[in-house]
Protein backbone atom coordinates (compact mmCIF):
# COMPACT_ATOMS: atom_id res chain seq x y z
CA UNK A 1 -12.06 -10.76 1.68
CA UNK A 2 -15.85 -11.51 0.88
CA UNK A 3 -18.51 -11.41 3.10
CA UNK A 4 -22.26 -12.55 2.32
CA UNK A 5 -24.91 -10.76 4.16
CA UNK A 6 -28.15 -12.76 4.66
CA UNK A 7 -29.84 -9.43 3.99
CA UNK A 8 -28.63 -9.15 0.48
CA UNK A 9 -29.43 -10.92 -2.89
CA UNK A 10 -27.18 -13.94 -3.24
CA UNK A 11 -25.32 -12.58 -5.95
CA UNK A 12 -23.63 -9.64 -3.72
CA UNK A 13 -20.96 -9.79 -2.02
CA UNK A 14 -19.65 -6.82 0.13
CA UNK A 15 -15.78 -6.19 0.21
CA UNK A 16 -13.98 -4.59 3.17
CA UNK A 17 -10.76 -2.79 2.39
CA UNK A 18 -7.71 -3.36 5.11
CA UNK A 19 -6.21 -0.39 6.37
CA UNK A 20 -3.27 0.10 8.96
CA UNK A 21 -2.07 2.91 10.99
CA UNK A 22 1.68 2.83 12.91
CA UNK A 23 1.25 2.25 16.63
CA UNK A 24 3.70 3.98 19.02
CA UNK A 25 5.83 0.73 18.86
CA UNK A 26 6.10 1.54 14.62
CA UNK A 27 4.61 -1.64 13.97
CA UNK A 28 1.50 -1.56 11.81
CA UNK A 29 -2.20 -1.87 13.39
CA UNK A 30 -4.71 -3.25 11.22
CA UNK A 31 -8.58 -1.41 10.94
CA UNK A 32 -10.79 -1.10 8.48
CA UNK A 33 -11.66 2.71 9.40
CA UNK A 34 -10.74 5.26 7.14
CA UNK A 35 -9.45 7.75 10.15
CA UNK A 36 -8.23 6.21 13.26
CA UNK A 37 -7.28 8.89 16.39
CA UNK A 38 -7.42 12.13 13.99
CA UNK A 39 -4.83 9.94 11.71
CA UNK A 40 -5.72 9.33 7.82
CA UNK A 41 -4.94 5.22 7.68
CA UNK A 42 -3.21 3.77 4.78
CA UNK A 43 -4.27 0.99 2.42
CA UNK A 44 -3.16 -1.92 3.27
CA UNK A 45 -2.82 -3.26 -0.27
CA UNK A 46 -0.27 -3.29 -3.02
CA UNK A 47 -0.86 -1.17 -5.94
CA UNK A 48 -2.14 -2.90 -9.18
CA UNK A 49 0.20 -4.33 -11.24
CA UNK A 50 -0.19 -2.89 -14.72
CA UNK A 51 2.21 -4.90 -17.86
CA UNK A 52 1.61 -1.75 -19.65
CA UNK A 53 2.76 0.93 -17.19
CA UNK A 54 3.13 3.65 -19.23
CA UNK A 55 4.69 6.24 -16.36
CA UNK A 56 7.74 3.73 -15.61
CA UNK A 57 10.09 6.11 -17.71
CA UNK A 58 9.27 8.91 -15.58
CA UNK A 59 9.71 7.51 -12.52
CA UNK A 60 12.88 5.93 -13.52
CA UNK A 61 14.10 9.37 -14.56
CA UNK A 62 13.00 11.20 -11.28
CA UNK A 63 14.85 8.50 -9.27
CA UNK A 64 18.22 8.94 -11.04
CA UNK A 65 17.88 12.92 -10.91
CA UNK A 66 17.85 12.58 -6.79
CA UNK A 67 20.22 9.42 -6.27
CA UNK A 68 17.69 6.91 -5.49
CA UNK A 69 17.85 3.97 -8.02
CA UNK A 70 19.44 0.86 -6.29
CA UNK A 71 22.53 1.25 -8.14
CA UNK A 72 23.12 4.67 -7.15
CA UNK A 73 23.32 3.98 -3.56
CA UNK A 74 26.02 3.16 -0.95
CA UNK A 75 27.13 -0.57 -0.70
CA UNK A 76 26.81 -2.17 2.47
CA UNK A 77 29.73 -2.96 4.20
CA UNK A 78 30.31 -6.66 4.73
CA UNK A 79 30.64 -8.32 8.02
């Protein structure tokens, strides 16, 4: 999200960062503070998307080592 400020040149643009905390209900709670009640608040943006992501293999192997690729867990049981 871009916002213009008149006090700026017309070629900046300032860009605020959504963040979210979990309220007590687990549900998120949007802010753009950094800290919210003594709590570090998370981005509220994917990670970049990189073609060239050169640390897939070792996240791939990591998963299988503690069971947690998709094809390594339970089924669910059909209704």
């Amino acid at each position: 999200m871009h916002l213009m400020n008149a006090s700026l040149p017309p070629t900046t643009s300032l860009t605020f960062l959504e963040k979210y905390t979990l309220g007590a209900d687990g549900k998120r709670v949007y802010t753009l503070k950094k800290v919210v009640d003594g709590k570090v608040s998370k981005s509220a943006h994917p990670a970049r998307f990189s073609p060239d992501d050169k640390y897939s293999r070792h996240r791939v192997t990591l998963k299988r080592r503690y069971g947690l690729l998709l094809t390594q867990q339970p089924e669910e049981a059909s209704s």
